[in-house]
Every structure is written in C-alpha cells, then in structure tokens.
C-alpha atoms as a PDB file:
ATOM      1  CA  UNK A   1       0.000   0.000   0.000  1.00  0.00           C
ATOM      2  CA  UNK A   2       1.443   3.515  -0.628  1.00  0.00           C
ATOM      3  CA  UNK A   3       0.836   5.917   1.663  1.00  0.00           C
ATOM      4  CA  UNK A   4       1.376   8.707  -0.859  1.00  0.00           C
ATOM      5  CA  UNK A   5      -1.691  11.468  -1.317  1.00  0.00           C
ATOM      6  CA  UNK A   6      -3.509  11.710  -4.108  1.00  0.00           C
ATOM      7  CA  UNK A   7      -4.064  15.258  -5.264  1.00  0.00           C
ATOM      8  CA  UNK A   8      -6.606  14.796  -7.493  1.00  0.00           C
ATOM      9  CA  UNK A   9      -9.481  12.811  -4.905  1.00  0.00           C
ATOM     10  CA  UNK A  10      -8.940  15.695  -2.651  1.00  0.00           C
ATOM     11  CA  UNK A  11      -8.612  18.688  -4.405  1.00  0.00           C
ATOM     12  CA  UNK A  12      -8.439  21.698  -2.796  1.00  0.00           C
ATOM     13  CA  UNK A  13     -11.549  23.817  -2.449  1.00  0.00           C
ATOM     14  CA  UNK A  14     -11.571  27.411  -4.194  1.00  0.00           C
ATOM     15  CA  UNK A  15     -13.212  30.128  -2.257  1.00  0.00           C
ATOM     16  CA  UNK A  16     -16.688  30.964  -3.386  1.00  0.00           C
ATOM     17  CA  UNK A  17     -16.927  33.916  -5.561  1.00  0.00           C
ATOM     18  CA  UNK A  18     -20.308  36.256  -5.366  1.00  0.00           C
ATOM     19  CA  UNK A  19     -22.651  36.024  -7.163  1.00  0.00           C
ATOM     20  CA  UNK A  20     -22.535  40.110  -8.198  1.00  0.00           C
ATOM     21  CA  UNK A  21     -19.540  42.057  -7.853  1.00  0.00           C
ATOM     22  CA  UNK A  22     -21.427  44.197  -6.110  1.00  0.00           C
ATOM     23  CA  UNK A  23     -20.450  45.747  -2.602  1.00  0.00           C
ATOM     24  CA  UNK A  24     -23.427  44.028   0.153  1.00  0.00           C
ATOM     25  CA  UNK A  25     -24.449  47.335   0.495  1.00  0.00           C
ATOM     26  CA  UNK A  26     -25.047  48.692  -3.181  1.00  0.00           C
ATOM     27  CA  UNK A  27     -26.645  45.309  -3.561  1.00  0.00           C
ATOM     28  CA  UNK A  28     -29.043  46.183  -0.859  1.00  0.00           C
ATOM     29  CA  UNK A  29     -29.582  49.634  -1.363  1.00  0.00           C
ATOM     30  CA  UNK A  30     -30.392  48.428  -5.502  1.00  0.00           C
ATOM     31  CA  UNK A  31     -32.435  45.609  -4.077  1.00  0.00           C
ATOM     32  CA  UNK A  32     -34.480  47.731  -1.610  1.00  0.00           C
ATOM     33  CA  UNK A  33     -35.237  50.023  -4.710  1.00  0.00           C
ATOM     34  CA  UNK A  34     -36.599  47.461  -6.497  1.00  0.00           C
ATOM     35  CA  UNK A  35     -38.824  45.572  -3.146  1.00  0.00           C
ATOM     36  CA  UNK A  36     -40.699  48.878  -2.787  1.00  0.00           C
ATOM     37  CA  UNK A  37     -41.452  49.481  -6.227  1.00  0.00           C
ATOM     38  CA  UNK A  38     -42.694  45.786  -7.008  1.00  0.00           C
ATOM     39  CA  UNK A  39     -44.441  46.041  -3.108  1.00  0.00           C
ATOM     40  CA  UNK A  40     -46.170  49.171  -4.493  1.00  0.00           C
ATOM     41  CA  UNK A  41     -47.043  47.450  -7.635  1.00  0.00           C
ATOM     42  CA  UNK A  42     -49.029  44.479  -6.678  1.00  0.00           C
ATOM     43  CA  UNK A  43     -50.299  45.816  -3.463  1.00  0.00           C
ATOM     44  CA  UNK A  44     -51.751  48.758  -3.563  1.00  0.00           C
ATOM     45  CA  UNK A  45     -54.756  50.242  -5.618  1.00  0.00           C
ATOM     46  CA  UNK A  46     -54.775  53.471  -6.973  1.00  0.00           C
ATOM     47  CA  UNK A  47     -56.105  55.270  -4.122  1.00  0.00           C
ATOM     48  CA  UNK A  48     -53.849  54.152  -2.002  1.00  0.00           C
ATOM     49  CA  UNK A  49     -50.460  54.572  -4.650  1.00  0.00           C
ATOM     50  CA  UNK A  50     -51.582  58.132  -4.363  1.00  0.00           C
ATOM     51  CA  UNK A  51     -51.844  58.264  -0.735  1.00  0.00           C
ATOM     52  CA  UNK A  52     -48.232  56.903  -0.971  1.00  0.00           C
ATOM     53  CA  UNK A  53     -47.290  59.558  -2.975  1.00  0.00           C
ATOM     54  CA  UNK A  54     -48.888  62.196  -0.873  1.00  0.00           C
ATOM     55  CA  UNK A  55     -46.963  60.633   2.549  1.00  0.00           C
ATOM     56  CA  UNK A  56     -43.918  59.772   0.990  1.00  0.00           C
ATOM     57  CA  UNK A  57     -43.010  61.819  -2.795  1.00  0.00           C
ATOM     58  CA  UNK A  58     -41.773  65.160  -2.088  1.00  0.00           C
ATOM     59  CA  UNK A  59     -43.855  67.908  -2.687  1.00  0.00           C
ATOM     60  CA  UNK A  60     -42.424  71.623  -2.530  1.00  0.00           C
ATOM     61  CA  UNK A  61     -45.800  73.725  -2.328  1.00  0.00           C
ATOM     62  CA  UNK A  62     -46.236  71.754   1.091  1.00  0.00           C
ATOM     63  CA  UNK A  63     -43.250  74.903   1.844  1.00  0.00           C
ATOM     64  CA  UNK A  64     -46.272  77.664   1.087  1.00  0.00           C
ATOM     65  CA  UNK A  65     -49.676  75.578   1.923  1.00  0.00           C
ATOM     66  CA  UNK A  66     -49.053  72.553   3.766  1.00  0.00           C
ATOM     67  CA  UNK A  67     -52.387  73.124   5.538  1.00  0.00           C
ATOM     68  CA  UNK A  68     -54.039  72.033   1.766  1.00  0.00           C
ATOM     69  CA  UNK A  69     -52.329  68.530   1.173  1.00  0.00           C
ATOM     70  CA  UNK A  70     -52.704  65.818   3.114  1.00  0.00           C
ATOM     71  CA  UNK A  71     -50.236  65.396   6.066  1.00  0.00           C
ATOM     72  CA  UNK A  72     -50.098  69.212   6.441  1.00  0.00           C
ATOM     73  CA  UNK A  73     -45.985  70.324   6.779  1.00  0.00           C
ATOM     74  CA  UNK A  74     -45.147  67.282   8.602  1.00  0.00           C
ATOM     75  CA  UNK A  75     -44.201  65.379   6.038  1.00  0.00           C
ATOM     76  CA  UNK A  76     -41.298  68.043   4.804  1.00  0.00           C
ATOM     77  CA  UNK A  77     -39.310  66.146   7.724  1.00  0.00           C
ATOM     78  CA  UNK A  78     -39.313  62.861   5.556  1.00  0.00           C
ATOM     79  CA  UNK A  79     -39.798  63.212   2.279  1.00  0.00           C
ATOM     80  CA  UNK A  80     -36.901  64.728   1.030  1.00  0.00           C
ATOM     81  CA  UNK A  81     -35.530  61.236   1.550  1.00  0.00           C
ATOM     82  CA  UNK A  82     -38.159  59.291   1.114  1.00  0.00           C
ATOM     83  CA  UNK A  83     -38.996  60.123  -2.122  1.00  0.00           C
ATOM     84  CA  UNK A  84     -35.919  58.806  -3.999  1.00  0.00           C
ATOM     85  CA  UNK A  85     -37.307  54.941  -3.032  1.00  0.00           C
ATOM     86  CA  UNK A  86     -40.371  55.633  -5.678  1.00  0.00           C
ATOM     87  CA  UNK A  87     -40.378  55.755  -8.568  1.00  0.00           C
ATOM     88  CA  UNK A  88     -43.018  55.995 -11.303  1.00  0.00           C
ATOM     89  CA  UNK A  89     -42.734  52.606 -13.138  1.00  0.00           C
ATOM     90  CA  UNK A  90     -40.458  49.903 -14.001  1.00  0.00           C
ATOM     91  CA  UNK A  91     -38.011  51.508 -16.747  1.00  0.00           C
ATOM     92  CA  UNK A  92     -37.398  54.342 -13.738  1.00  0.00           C
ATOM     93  CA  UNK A  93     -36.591  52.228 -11.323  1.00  0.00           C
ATOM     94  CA  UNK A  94     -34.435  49.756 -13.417  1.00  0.00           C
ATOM     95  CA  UNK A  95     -32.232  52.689 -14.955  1.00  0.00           C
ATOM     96  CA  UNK A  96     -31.562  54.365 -11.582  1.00  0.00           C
ATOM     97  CA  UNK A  97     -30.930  51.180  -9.752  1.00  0.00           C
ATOM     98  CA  UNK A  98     -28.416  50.117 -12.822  1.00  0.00           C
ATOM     99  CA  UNK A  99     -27.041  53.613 -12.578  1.00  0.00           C
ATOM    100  CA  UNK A 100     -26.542  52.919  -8.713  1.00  0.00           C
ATOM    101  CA  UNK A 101     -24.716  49.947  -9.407  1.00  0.00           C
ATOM    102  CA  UNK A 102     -21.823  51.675 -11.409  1.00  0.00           C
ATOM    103  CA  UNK A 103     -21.326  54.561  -9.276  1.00  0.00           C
ATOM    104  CA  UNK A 104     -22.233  53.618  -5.592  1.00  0.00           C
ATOM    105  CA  UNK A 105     -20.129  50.764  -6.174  1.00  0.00           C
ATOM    106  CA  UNK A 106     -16.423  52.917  -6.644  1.00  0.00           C
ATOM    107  CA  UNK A 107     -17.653  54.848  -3.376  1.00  0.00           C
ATOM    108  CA  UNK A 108     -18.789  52.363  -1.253  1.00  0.00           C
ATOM    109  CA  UNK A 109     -15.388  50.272  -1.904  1.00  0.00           C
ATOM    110  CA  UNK A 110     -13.380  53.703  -0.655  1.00  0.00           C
ATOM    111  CA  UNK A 111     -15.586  54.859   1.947  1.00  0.00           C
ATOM    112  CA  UNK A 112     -17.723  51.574   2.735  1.00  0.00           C
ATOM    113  CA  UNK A 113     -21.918  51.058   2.773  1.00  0.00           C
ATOM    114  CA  UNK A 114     -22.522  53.941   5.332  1.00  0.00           C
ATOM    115  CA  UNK A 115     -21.100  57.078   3.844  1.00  0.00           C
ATOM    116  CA  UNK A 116     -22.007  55.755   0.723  1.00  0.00           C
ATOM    117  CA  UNK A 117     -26.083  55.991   1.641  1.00  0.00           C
ATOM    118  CA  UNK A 118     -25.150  59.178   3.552  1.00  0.00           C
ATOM    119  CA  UNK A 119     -23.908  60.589   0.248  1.00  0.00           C
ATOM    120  CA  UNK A 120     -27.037  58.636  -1.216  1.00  0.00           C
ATOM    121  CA  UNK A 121     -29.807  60.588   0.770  1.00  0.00           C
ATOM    122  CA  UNK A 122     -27.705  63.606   1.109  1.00  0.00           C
ATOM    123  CA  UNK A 123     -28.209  63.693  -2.793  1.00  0.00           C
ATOM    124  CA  UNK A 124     -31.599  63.037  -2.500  1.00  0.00           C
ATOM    125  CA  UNK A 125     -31.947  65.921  -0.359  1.00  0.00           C
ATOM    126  CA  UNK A 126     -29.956  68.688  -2.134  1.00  0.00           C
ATOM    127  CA  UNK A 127     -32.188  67.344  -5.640  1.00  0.00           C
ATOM    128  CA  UNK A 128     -35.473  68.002  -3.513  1.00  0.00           C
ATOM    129  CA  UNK A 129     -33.921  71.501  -2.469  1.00  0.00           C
ATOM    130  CA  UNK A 130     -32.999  71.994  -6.200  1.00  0.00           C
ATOM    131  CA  UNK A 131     -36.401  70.638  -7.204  1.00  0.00           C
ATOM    132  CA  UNK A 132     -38.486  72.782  -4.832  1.00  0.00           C
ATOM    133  CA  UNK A 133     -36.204  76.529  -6.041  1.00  0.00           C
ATOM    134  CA  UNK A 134     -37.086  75.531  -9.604  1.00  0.00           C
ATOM    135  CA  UNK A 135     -40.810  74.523  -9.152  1.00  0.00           C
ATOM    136  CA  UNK A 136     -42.602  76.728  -6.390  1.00  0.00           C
ATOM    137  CA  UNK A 137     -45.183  77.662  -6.273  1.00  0.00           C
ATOM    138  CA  UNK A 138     -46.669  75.546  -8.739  1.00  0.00           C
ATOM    139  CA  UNK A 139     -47.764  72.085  -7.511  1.00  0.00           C
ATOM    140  CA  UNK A 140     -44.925  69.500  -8.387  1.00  0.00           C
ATOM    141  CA  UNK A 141     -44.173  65.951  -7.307  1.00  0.00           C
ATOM    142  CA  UNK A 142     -40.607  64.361  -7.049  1.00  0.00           C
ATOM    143  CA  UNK A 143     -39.989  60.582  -6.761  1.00  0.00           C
ATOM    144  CA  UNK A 144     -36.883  58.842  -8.118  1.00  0.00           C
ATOM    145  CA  UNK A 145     -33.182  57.653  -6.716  1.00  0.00           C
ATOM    146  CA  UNK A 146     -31.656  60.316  -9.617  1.00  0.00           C
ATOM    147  CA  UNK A 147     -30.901  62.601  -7.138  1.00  0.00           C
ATOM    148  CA  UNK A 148     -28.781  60.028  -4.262  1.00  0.00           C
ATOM    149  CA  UNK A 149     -27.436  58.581  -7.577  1.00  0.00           C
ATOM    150  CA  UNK A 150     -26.027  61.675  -8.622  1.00  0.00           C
ATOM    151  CA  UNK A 151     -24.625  62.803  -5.498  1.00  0.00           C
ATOM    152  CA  UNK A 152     -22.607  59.305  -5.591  1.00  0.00           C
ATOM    153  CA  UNK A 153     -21.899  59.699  -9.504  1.00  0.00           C
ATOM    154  CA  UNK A 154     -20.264  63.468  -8.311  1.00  0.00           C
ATOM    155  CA  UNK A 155     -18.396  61.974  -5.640  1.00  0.00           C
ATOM    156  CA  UNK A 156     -17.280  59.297  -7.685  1.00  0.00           C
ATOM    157  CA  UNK A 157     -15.839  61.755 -10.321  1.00  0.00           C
ATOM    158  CA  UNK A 158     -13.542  63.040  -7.600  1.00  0.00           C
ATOM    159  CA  UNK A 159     -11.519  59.895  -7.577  1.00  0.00           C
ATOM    160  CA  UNK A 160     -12.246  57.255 -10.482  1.00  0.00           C
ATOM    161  CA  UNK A 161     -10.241  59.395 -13.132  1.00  0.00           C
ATOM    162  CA  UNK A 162      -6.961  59.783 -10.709  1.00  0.00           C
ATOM    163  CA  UNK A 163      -4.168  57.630 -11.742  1.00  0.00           C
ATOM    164  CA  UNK A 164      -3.645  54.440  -9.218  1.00  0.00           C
ATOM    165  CA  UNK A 165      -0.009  55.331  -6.718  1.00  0.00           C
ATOM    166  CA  UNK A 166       1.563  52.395  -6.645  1.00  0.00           C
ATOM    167  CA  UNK A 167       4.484  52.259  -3.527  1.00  0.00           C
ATOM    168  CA  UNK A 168       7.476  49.661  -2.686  1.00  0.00           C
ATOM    169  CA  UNK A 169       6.887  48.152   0.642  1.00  0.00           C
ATOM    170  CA  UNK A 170       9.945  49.208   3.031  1.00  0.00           C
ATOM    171  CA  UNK A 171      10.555  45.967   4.135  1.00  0.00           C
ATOM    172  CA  UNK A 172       9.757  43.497   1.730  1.00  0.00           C
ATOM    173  CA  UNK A 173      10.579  45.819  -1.673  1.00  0.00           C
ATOM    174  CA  UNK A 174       7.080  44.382  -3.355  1.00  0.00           C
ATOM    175  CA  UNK A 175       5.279  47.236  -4.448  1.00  0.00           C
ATOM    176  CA  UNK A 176       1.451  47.289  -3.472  1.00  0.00           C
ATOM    177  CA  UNK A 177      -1.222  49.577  -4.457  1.00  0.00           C
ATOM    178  CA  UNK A 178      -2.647  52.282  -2.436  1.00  0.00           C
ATOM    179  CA  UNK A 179      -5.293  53.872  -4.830  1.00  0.00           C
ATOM    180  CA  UNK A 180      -6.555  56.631  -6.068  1.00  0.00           C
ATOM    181  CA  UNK A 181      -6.066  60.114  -4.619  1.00  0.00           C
ATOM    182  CA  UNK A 182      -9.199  62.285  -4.314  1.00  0.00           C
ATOM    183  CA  UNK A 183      -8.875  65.222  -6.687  1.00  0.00           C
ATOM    184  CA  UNK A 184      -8.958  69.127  -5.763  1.00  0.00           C
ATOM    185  CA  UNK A 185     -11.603  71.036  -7.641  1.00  0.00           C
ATOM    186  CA  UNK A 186      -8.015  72.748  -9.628  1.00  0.00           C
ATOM    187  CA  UNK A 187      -7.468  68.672 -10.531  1.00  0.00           C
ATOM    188  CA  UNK A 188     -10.865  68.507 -11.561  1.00  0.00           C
ATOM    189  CA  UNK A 189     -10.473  71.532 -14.104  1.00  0.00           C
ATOM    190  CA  UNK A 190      -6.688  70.450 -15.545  1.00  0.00           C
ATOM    191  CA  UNK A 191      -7.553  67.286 -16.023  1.00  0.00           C
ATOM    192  CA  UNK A 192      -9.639  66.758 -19.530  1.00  0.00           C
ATOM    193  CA  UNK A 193     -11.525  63.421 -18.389  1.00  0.00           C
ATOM    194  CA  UNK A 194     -13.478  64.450 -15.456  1.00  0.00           C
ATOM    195  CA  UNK A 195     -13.733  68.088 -16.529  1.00  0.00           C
ATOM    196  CA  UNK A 196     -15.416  66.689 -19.859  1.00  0.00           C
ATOM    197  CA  UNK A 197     -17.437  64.173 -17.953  1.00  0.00           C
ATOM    198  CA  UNK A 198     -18.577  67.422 -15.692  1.00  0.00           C
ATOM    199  CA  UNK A 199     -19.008  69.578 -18.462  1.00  0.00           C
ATOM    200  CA  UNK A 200     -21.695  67.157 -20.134  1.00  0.00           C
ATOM    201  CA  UNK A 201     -23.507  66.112 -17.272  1.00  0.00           C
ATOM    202  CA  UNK A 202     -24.157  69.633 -16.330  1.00  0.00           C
ATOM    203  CA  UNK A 203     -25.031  70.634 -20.543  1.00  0.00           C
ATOM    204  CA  UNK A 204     -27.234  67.407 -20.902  1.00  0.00           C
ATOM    205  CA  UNK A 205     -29.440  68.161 -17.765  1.00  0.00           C
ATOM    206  CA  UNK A 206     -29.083  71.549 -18.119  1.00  0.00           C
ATOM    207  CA  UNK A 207     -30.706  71.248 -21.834  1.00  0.00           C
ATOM    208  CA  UNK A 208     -33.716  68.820 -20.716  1.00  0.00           C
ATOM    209  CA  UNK A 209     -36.012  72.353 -20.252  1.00  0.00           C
ATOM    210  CA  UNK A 210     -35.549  73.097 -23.881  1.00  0.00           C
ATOM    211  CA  UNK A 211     -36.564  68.964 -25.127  1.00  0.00           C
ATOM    212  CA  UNK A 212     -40.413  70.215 -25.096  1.00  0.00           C
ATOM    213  CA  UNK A 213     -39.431  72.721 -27.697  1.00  0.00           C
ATOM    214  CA  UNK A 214     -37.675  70.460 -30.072  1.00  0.00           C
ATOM    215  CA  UNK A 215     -39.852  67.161 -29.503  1.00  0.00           C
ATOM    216  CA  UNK A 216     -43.449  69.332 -29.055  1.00  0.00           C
ATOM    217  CA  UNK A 217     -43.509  66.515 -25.653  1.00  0.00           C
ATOM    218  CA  UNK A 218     -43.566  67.220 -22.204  1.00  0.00           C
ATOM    219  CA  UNK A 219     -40.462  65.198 -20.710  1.00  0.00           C
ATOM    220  CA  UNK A 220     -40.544  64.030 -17.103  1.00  0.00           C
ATOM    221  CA  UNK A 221     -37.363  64.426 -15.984  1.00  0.00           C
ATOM    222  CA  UNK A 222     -36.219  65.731 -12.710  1.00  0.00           C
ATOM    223  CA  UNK A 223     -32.953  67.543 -13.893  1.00  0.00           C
ATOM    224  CA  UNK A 224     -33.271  69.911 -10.958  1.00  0.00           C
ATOM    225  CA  UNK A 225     -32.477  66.960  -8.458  1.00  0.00           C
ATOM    226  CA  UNK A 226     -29.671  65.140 -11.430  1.00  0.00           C
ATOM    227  CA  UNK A 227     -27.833  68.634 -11.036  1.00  0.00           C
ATOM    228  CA  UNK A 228     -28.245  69.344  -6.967  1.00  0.00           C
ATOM    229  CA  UNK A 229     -27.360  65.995  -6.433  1.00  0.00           C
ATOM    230  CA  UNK A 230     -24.503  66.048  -8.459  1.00  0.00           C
ATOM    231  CA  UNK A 231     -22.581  68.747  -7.029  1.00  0.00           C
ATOM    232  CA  UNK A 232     -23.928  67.646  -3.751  1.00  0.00           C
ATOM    233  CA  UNK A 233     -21.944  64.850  -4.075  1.00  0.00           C
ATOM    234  CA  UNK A 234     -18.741  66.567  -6.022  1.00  0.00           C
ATOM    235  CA  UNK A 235     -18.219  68.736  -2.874  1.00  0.00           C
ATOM    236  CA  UNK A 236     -19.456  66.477   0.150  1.00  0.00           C
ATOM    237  CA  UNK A 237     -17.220  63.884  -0.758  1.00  0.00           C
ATOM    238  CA  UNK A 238     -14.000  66.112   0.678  1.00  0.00           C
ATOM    239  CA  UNK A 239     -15.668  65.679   4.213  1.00  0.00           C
ATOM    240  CA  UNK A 240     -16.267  61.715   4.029  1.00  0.00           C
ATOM    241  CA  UNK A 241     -11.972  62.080   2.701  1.00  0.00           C
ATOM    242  CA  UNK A 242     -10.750  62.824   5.525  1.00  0.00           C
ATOM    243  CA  UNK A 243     -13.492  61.149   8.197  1.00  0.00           C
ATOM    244  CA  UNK A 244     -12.851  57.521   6.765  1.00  0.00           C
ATOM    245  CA  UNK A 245      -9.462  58.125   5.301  1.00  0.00           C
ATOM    246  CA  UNK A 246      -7.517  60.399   7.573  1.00  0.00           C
ATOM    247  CA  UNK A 247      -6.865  62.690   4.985  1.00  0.00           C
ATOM    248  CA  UNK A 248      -4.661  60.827   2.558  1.00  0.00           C
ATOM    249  CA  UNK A 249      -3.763  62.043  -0.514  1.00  0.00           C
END
C-alpha cells in the first residue's frame, strides 16, 4: 500500500466567488429600490399609490400651503428622503438602480456602505432643495433615486479618473497599491476626463427644459435633483476624505 496522497481525490476547495460584484451594500440599497417598487405594484390600488405619494413623494408647495395637502408640513421632515425609493414605473426604477450599481459601487469600496447611503440621501436631499427653487409655487411631485445617484456619480468623479499610486513596501521591496487620490476642484479643471465628464452632465441636464421645444412633448425628468445631487456629491465627498481616510492624498 502507498501511503502517498492523491491530489486529485482531494482537491483543494476554491473560495466561493459572489454572485454580483457588487459591494453588500449597493446590492441592498439596488435591491431595496426594487422591493418597494414591485411592493407598491401588486399591493396597492390606486387610491392608495396616491396616498403613498402624498406621505412619501416630495412635494415643494407643502413649503407655502401645507395646511391644503394631506399630512399638512409634517411630512417636509421625511420626504426629502423618502422620495428617492419611488419611482413611477419599471423603466425608472431599473435605470436608476443600474445607474446605482456603477457609481455607488467605486464609493462604497473607498468609503464603505454607510457614507455611501449618507452621500445617497444627502443627494436626495440637495435634488429636492434643487427641485423645490425651480418649481414653487406651482404644484410638483418628485420621486426617483436620480438625485442620491447623482450625489454618488459626483463623488465618484472626484476619484475614479486619478491615476492608481503604486508604492514599494519598506521591508519586503514588493510594491502594493494604495489607490486613487481624491482630486482638488483645480485637478478637476486640468484634467480633460473628469472636466469633460462634468461639463456634459451639467449641458445634458441643463438642456432637458428646452426637449419640449424640439420634440413638441412634455419630458418628465427631474434635472433639478440630477444637477443638486450632483454637485452635492462633487463637494461632500471632501468631508467623508478625511473622516474615513484620515486625509490621505
């Protein structure tokens, strides 16, 4: 008998790779998205998916005459946040939850899952502030993530077009990555990349109030919150830098 091992009837198990390569907190964030949409979809009637709407979609006149809507001014505590988990049907929620999947993703793997929702609902917020200063005082409603997923595409610019620093290890000589250095608004203005990628965000929102007059339709896009997001996110990012990161360069 040989008491030599066989490799091959034992072979060595290989780690389990995940399903998405997907941080566990975009993945829940994207997942929630979707829940409340397909909760609101087979659950509730139309009476009540406007009752939803009236407790949870923001709605700026509530600012002049809360006392007429349902929920009086109360609901100006909430739904500045709340309102980026509806959305108005299944091709709005699928394109912001794939758009939260690219950009949350670079942020939540520098900061990790909890700054990267802060920067998600801060979005939300600053869009619903943006919303409300380009709406009032006629009666508007805002749903959608656009507005957290902008803040996190804004952030995101900050760092994803930075070359990787790369540094020799003192005492074993191998050189290991450190990433990506977060950019100073100067950086963001030298370099061509993210100045481009700033320069058409802010052109192709910016252009969505003249669509009616070259397509005769009335488009129902919330550019207010894609552009108070955005720069939400471009200059709230600087704070998260040096809470999570010490300050590193």
């Amino acid at each position: 008998m040989s008491d030599e091992h066989n490799p091959q009837e034992n072979p060595p198990t290989q780690p389990h790779q995940p399903v998405f390569l997907l941080p566990a907190s975009v993945t829940w964030l994207g997942g929630l998205l979707i829940a409340v949409h397909l909760a609101s979809t087979l659950v509730l009637n139309e009476q009540a998916g406007w009752d939803l709407l009236a407790w949870f979609g923001f709605i700026p006149i509530r600012l002049l005459a809360g006392d007429t809507i349902p929920g009086g001014w109360l609901p100006l505590l909430w739904t500045p946040f709340t309102h980026a988990f509806l959305h108005a049907g299944w091709d709005h929620v699928l394109f912001n939850t794939v758009w939260l999947a690219v950009f949350a993703t670079p942020v939540a793997r520098r900061y990790g899952g909890r700054p990267m929702l802060a920067i998600f609902l801060l979005g939300a917020a600053a869009g619903a502030a943006a919303f409300a200063a380009t709406t009032l005082p006629s009666f508007q409603v805002l749903i959608g993530a656009s507005g957290g997923v902008a803040a996190l595409t804004g952030a995101a610019v900050r760092f994803v077009f930075q070359p990787v620093i790369v540094a020799e290890d003192p005492e074993s000589g191998r050189r290991r990555v450190l990433g990506r250095r977060l950019a100073s608004f100067a950086d963001l203005v030298r370099d061509p990349r993210p100045r481009y990628f700033t320069l058409i965000w802010v052109v192709l929102n910016a252009a969505v109030p003249l669509l009616p007059l070259l397509t005769g339709a009335n488009v129902q896009i919330a550019w207010q919150a894609h552009l108070g997001g955005f720069f939400a996110g471009l200059l709230a990012v600087g704070w998260f830098e040096h809470r999570t990161r010490g300050g590193a360069q």
